[in-house]
PDB file of N, CA and C in Angstrom:
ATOM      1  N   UNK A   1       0.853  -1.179   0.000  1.00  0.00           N
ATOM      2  CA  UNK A   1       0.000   0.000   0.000  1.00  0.00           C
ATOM      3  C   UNK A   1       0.895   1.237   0.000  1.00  0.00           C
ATOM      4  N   UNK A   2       0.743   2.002  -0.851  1.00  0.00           N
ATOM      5  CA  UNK A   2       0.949   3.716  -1.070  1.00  0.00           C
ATOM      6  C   UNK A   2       0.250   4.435  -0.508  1.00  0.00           C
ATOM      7  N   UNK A   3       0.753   4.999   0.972  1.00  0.00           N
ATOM      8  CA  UNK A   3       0.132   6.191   1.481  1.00  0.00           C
ATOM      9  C   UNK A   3       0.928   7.157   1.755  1.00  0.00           C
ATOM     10  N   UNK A   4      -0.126   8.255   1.208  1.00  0.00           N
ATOM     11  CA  UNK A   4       0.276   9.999   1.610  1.00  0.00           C
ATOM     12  C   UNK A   4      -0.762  10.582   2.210  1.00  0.00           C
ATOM     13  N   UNK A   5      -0.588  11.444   3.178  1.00  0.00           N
ATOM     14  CA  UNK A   5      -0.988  12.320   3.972  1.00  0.00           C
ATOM     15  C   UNK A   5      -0.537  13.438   3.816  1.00  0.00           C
ATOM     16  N   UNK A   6      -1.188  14.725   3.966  1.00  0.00           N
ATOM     17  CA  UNK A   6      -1.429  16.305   3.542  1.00  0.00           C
ATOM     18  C   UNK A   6      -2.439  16.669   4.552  1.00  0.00           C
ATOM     19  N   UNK A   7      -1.738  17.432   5.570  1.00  0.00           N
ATOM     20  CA  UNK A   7      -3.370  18.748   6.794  1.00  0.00           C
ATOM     21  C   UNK A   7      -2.835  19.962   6.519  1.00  0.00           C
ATOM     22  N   UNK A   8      -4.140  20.881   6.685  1.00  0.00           N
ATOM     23  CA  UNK A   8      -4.223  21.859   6.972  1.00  0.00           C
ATOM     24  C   UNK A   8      -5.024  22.330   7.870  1.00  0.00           C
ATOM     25  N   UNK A   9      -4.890  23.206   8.307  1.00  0.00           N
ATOM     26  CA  UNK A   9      -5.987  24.323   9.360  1.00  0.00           C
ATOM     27  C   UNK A   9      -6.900  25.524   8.329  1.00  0.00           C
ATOM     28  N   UNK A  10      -7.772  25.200   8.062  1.00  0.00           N
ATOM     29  CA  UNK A  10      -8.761  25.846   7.439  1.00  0.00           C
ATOM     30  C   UNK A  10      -9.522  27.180   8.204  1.00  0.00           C
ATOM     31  N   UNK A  11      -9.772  28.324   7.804  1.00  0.00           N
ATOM     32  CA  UNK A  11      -9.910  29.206   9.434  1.00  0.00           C
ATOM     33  C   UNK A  11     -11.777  29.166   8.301  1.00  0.00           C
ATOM     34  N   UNK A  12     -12.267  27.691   8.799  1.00  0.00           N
ATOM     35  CA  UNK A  12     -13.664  27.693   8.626  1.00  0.00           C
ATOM     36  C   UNK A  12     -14.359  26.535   9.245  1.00  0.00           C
ATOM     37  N   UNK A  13     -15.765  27.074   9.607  1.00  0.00           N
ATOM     38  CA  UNK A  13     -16.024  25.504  10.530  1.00  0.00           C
ATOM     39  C   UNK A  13     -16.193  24.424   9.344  1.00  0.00           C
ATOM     40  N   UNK A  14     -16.143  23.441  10.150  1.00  0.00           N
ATOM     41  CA  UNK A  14     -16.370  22.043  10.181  1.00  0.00           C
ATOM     42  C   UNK A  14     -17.332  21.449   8.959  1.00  0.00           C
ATOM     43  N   UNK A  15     -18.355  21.956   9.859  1.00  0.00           N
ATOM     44  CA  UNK A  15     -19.871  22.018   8.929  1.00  0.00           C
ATOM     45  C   UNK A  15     -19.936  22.624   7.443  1.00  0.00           C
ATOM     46  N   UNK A  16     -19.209  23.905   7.291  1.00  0.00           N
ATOM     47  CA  UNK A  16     -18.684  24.612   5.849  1.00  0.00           C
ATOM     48  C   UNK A  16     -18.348  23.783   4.999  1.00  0.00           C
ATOM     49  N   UNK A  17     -16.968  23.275   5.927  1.00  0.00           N
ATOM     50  CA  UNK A  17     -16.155  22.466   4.522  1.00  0.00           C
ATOM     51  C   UNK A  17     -17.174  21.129   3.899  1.00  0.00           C
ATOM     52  N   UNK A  18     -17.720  20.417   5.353  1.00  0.00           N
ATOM     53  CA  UNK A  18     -18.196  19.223   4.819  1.00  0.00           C
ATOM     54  C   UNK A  18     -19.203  19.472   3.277  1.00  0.00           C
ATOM     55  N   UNK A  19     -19.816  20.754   3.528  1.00  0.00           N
ATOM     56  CA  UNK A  19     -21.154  21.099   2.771  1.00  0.00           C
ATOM     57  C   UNK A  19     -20.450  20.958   1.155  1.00  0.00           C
ATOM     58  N   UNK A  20     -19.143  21.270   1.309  1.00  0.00           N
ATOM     59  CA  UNK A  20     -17.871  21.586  -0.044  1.00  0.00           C
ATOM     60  C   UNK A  20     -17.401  19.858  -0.419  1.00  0.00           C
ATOM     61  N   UNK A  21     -17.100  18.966   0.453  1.00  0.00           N
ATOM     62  CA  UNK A  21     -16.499  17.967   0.560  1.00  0.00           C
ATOM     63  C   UNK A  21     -17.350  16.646   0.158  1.00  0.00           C
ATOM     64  N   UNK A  22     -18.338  17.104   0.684  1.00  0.00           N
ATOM     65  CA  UNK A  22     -19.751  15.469   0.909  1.00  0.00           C
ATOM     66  C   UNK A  22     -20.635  15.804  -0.561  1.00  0.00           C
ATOM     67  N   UNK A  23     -20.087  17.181  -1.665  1.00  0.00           N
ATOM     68  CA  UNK A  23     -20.866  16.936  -2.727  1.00  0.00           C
ATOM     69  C   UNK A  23     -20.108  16.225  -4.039  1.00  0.00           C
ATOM     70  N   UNK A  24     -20.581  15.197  -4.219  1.00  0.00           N
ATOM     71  CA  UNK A  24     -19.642  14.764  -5.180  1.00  0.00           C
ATOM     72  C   UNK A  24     -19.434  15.293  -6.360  1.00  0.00           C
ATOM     73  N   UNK A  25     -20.264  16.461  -6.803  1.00  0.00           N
ATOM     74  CA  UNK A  25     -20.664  17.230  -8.039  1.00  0.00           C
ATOM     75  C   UNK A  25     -19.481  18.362  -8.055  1.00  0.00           C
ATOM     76  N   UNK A  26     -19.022  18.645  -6.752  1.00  0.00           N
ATOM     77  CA  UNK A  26     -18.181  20.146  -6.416  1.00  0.00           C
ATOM     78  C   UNK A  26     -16.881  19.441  -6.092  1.00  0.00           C
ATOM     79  N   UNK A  27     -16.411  17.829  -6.689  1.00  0.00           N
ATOM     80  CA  UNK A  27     -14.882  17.350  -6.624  1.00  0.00           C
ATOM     81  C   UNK A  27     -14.200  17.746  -7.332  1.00  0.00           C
ATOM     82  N   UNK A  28     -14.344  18.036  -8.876  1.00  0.00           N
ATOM     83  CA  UNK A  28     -13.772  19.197  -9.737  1.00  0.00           C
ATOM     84  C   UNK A  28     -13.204  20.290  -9.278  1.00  0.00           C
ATOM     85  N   UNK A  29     -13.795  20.969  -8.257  1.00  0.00           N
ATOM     86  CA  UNK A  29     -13.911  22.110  -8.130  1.00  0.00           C
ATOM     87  C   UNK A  29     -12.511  22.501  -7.253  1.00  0.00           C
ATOM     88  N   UNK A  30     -12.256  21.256  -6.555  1.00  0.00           N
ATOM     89  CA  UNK A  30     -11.215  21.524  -5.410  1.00  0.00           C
ATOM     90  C   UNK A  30      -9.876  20.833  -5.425  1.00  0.00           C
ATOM     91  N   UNK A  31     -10.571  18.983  -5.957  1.00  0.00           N
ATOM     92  CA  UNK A  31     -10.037  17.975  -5.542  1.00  0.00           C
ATOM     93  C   UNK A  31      -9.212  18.029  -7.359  1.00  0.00           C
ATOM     94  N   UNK A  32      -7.617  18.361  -7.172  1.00  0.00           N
ATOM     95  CA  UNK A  32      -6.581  18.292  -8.550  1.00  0.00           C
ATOM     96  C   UNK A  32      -6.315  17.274  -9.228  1.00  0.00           C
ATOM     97  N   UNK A  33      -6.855  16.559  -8.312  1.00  0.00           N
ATOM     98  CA  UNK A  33      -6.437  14.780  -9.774  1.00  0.00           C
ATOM     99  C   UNK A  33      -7.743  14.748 -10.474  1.00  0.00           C
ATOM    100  N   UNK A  34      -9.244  15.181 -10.091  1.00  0.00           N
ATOM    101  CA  UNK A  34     -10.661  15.431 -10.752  1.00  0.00           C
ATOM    102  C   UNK A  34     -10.648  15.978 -11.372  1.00  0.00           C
ATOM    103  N   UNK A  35     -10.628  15.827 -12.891  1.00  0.00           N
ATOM    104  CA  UNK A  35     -11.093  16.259 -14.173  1.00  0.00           C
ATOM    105  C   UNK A  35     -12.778  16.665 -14.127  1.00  0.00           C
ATOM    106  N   UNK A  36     -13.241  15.444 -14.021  1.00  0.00           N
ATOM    107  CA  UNK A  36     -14.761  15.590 -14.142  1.00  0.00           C
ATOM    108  C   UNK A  36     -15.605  14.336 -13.643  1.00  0.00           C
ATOM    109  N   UNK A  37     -16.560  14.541 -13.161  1.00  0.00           N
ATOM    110  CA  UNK A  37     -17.258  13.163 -12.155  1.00  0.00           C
ATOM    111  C   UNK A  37     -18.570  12.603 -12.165  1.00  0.00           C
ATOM    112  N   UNK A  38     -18.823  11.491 -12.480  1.00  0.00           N
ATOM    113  CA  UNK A  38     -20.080  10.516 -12.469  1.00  0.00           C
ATOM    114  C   UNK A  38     -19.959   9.832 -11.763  1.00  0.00           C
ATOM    115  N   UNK A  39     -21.319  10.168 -11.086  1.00  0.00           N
ATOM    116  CA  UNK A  39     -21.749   9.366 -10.161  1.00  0.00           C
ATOM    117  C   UNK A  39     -22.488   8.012 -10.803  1.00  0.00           C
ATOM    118  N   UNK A  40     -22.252   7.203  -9.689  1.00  0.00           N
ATOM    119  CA  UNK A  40     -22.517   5.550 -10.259  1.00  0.00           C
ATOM    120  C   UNK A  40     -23.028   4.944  -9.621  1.00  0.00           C
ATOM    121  N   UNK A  41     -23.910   3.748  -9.411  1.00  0.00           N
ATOM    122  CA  UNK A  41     -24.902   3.156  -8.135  1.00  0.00           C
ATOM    123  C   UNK A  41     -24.138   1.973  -8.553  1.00  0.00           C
ATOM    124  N   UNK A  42     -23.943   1.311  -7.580  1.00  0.00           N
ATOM    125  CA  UNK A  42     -23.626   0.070  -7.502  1.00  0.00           C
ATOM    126  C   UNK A  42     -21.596  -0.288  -7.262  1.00  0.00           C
ATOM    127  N   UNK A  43     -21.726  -0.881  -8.225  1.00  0.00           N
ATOM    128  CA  UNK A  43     -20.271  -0.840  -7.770  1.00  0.00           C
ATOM    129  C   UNK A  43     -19.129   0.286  -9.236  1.00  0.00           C
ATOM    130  N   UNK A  44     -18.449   0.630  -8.580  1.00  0.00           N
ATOM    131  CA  UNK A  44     -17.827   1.337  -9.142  1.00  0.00           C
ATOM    132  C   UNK A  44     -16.764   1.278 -10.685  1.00  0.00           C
ATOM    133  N   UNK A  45     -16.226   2.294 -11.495  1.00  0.00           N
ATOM    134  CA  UNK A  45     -15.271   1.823 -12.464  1.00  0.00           C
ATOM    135  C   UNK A  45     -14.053   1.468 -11.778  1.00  0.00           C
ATOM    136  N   UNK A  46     -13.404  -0.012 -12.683  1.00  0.00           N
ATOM    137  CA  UNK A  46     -12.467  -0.133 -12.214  1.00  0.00           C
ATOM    138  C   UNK A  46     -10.750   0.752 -12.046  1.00  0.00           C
ATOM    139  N   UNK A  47     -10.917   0.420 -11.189  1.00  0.00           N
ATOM    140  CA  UNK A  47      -9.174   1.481 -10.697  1.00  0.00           C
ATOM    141  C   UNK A  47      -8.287   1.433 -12.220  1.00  0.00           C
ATOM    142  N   UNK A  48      -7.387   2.840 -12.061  1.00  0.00           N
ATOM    143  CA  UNK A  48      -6.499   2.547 -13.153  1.00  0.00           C
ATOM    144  C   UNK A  48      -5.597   1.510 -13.765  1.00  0.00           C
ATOM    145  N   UNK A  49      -4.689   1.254 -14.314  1.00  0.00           N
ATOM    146  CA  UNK A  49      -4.082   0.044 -14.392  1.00  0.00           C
ATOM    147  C   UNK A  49      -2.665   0.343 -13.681  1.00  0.00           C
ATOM    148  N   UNK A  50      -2.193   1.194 -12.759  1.00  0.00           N
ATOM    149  CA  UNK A  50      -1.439   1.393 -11.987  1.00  0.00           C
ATOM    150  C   UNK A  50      -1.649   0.895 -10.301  1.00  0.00           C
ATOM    151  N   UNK A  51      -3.084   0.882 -10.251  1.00  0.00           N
ATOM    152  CA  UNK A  51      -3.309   1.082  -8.969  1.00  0.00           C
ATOM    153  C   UNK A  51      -4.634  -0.250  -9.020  1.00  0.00           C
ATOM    154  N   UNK A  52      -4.591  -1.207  -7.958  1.00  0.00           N
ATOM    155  CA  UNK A  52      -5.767  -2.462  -8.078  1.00  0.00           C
ATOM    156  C   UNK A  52      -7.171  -1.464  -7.513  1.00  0.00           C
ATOM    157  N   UNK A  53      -6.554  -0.597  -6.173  1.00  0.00           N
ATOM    158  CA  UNK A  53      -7.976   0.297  -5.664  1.00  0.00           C
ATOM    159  C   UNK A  53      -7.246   1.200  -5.351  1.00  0.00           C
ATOM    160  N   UNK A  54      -7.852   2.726  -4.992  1.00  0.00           N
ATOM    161  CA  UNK A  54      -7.568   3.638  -4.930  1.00  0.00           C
ATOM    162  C   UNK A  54      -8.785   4.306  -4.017  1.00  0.00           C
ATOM    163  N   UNK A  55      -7.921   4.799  -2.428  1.00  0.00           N
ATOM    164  CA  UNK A  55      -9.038   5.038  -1.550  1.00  0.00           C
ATOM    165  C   UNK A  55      -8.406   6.583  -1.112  1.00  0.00           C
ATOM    166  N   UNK A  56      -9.374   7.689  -0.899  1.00  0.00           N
ATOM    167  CA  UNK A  56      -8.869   9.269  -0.607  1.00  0.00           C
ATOM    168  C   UNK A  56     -10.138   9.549   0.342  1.00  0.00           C
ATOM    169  N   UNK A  57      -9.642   9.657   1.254  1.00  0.00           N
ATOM    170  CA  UNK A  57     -10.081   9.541   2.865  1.00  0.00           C
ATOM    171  C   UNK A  57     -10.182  11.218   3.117  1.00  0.00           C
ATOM    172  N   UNK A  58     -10.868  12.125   3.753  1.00  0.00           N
ATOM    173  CA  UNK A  58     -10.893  13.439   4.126  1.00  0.00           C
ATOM    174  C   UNK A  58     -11.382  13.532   5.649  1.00  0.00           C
ATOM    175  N   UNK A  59     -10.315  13.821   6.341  1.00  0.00           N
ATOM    176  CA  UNK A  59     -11.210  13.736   7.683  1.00  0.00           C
ATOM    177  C   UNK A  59     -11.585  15.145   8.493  1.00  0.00           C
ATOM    178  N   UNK A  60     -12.654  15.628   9.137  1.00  0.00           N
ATOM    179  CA  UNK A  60     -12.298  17.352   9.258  1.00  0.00           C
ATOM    180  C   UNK A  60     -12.439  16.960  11.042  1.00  0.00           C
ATOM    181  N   UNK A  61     -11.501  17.941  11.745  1.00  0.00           N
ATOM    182  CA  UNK A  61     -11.389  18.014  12.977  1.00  0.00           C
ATOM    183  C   UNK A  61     -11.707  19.397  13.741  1.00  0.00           C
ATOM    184  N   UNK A  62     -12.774  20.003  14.098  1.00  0.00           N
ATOM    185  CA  UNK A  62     -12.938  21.239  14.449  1.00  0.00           C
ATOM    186  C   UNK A  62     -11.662  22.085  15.540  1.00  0.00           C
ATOM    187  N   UNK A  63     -11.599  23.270  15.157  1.00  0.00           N
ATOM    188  CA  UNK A  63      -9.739  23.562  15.904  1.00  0.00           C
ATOM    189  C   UNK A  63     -10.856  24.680  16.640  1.00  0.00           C
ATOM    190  N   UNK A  64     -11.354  25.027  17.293  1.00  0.00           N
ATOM    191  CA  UNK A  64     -12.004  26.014  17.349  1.00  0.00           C
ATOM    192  C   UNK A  64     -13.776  26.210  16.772  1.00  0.00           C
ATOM    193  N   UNK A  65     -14.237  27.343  17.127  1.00  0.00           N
ATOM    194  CA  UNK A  65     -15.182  27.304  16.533  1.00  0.00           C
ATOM    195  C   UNK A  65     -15.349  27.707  14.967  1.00  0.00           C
ATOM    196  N   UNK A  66     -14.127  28.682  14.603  1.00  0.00           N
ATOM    197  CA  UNK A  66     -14.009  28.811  13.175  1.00  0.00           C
ATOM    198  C   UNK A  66     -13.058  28.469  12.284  1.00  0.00           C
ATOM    199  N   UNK A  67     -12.388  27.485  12.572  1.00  0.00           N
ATOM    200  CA  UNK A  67     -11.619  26.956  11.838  1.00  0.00           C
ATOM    201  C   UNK A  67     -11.333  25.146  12.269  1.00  0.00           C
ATOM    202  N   UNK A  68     -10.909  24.428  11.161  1.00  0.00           N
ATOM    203  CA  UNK A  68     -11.028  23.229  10.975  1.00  0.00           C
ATOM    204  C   UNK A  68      -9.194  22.360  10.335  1.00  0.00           C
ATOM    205  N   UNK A  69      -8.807  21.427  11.145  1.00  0.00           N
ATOM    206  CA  UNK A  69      -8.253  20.541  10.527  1.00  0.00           C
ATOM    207  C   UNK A  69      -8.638  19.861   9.339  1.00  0.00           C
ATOM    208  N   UNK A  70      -8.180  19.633   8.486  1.00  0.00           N
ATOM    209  CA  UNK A  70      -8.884  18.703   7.455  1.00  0.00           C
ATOM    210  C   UNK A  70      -7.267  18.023   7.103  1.00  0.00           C
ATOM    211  N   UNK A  71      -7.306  16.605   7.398  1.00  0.00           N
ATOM    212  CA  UNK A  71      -6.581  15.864   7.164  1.00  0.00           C
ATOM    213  C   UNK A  71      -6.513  14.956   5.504  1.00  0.00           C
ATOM    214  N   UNK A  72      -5.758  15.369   4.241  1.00  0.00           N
ATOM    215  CA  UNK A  72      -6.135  14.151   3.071  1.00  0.00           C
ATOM    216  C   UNK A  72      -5.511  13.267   3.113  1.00  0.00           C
ATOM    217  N   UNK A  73      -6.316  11.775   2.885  1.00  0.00           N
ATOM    218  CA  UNK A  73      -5.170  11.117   2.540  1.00  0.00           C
ATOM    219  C   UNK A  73      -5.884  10.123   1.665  1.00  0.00           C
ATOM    220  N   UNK A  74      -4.575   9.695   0.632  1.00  0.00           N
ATOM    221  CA  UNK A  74      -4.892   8.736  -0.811  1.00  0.00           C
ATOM    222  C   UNK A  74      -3.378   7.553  -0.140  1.00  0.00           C
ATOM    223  N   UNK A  75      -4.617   6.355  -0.202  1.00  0.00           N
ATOM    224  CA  UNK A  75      -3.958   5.147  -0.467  1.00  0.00           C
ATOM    225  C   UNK A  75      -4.208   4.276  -1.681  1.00  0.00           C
ATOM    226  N   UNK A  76      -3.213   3.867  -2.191  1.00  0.00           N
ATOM    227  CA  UNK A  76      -3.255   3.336  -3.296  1.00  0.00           C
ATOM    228  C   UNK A  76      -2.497   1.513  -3.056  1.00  0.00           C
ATOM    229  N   UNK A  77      -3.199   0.631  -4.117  1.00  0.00           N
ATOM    230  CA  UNK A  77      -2.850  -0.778  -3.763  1.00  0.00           C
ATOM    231  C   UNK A  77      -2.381  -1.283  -4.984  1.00  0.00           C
ATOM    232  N   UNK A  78      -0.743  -1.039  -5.334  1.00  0.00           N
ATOM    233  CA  UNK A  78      -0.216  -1.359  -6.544  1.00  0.00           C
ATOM    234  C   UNK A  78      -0.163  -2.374  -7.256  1.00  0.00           C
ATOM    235  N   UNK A  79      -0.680  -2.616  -8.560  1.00  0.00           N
ATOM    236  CA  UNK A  79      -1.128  -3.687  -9.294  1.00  0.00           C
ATOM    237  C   UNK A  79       0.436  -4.550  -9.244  1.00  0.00           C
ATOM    238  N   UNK A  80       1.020  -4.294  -9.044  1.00  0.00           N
ATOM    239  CA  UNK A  80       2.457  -5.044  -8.771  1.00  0.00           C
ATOM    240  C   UNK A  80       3.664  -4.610  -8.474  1.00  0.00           C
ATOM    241  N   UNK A  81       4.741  -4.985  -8.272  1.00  0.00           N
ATOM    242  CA  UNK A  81       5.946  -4.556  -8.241  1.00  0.00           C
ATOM    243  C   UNK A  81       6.505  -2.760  -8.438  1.00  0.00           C
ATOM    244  N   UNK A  82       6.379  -3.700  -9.943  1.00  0.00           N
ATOM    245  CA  UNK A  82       7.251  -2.420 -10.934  1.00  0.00           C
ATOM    246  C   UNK A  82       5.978  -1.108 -10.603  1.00  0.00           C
ATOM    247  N   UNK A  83       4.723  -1.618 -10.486  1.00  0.00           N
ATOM    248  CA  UNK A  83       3.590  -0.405 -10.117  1.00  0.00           C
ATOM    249  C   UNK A  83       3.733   0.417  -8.565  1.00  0.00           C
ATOM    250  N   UNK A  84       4.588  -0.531  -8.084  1.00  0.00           N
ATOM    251  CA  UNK A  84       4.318  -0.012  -6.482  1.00  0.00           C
ATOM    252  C   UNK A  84       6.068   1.203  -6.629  1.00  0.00           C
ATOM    253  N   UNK A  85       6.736   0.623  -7.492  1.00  0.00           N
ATOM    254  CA  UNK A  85       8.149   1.499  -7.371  1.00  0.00           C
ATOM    255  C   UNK A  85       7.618   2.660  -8.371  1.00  0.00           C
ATOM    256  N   UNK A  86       6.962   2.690  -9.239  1.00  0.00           N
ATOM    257  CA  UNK A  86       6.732   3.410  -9.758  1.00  0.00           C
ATOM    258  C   UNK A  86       6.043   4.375  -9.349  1.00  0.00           C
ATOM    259  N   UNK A  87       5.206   4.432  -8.086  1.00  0.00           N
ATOM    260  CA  UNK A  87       4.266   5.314  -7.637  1.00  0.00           C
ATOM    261  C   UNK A  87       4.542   5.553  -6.438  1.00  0.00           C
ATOM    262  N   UNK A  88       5.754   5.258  -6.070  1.00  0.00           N
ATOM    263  CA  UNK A  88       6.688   5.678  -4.874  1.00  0.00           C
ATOM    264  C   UNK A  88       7.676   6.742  -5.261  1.00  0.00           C
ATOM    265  N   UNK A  89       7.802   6.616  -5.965  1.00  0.00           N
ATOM    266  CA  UNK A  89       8.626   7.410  -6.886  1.00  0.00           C
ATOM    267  C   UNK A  89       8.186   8.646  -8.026  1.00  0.00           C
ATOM    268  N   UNK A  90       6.713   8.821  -7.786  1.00  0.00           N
ATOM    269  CA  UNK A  90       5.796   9.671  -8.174  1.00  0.00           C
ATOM    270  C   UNK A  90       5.019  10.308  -6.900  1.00  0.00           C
ATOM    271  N   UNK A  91       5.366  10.141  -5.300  1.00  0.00           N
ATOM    272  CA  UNK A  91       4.799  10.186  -4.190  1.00  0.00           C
ATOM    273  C   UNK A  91       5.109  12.153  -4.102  1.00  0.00           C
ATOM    274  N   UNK A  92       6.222  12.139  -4.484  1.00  0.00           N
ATOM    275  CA  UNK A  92       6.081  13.702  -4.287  1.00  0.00           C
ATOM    276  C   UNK A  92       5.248  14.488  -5.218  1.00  0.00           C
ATOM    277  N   UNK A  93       5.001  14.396  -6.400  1.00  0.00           N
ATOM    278  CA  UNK A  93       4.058  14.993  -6.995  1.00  0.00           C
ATOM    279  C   UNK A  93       2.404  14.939  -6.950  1.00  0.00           C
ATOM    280  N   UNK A  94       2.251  13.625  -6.291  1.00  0.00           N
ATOM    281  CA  UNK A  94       1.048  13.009  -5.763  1.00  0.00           C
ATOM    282  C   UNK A  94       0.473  13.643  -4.472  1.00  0.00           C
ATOM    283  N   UNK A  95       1.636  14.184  -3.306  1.00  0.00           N
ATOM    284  CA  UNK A  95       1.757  14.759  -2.459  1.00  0.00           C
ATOM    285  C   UNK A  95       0.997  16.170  -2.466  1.00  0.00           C
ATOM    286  N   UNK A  96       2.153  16.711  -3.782  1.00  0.00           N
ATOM    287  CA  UNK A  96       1.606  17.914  -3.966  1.00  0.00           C
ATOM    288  C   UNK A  96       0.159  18.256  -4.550  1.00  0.00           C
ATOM    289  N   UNK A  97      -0.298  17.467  -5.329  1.00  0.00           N
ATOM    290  CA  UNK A  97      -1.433  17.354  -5.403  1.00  0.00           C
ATOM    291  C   UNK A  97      -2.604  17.516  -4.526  1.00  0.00           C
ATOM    292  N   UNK A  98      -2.243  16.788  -3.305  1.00  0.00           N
ATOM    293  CA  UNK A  98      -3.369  16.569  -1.896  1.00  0.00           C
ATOM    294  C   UNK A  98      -3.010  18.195  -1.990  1.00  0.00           C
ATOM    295  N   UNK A  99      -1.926  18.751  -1.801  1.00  0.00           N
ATOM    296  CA  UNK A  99      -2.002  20.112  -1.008  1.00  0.00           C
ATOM    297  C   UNK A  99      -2.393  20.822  -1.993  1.00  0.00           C
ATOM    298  N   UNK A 100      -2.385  20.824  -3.358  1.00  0.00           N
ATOM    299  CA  UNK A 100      -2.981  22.019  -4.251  1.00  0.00           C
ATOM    300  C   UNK A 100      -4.783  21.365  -3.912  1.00  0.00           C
ATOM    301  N   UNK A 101      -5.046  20.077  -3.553  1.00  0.00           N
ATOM    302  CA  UNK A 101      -6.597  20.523  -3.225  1.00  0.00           C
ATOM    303  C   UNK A 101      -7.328  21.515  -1.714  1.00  0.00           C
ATOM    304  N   UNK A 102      -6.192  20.994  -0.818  1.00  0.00           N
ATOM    305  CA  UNK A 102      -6.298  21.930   0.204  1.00  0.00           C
ATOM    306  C   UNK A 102      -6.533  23.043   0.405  1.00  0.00           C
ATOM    307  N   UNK A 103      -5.204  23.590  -0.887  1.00  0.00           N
ATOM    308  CA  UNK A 103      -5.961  24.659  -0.838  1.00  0.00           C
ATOM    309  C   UNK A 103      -6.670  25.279  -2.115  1.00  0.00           C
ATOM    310  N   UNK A 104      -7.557  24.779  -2.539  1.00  0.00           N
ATOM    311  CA  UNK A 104      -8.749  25.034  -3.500  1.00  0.00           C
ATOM    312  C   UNK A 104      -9.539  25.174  -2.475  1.00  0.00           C
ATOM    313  N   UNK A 105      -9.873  24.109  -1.702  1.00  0.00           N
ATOM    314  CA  UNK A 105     -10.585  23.793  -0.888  1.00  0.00           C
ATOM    315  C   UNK A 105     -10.729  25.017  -0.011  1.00  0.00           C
ATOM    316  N   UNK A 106      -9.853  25.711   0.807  1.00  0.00           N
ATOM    317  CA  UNK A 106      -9.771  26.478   1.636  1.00  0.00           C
ATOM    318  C   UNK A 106     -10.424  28.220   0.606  1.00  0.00           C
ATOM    319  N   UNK A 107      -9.680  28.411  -0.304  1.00  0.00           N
ATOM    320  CA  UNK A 107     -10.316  29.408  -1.375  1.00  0.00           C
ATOM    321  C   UNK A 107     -11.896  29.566  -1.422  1.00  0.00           C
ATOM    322  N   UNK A 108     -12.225  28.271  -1.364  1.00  0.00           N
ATOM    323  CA  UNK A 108     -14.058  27.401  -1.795  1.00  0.00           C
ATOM    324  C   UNK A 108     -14.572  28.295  -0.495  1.00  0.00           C
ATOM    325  N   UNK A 109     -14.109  27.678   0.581  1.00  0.00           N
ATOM    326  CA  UNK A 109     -14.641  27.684   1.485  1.00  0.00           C
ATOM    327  C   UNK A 109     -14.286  29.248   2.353  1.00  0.00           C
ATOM    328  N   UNK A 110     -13.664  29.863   2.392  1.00  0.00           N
ATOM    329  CA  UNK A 110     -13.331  31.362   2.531  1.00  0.00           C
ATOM    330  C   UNK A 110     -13.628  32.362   1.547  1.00  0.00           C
ATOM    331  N   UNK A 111     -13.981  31.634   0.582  1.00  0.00           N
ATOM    332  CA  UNK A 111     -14.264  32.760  -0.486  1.00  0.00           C
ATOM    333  C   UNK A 111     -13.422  33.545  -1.081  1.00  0.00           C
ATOM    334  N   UNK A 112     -11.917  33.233  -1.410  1.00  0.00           N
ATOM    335  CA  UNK A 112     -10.813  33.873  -1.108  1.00  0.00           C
ATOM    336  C   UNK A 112      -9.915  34.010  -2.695  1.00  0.00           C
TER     337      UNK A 112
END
């Protein structure tokens, strides 16, 4: 498993971000690896051919009453070997990614 982690302190509540986070229509909007998004009932498209599943976890932690932790994190389960060195070795740009959604995210949500 490939995991990265990316927090920030958001100076917005809790409740804000989720309203930004829990719509799957507004992942474009924030989230930098989202091009564009369909929603799907049942079970999902399969993962790329780099990755067997691909899971991006958002957790928000209230710091206060107006501002929020929001923790990202993307784990990825490499279709093999040469896939797992390969995307270890792509971890810093992947990295940066979580943090260019952070702060979209924070822009979204401050209005900024």
């Amino acid at each position: 498993m490939v995991k990265i982690e990316r927090e920030r302190t958001i100076p917005a509540a809790a409740a804000q971000i989720w309203e930004v986070v829990a719509s799957a229509d507004r992942l474009p909007q924030w989230y930098a690896r989202s091009g564009k998004v369909e929603v799907l009932e049942g079970v999902g498209q399969p993962a790329p051919r780099f990755a067997l599943e691909t899971v991006v976890r958002i957790k928000l932690e209230a710091d206060g009453e107006a501002s929020t932790r929001v923790v990202m994190e993307s784990r990825q389960r490499p279709a093999d070997l040469d896939k797992e060195r390969a995307m270890r070795g792509n971890s810093e740009y992947l990295a940066k990614m979580l943090e260019t959604s952070l702060e979209r995210l924070e822009k979204i949500v401050t209005n900024g």
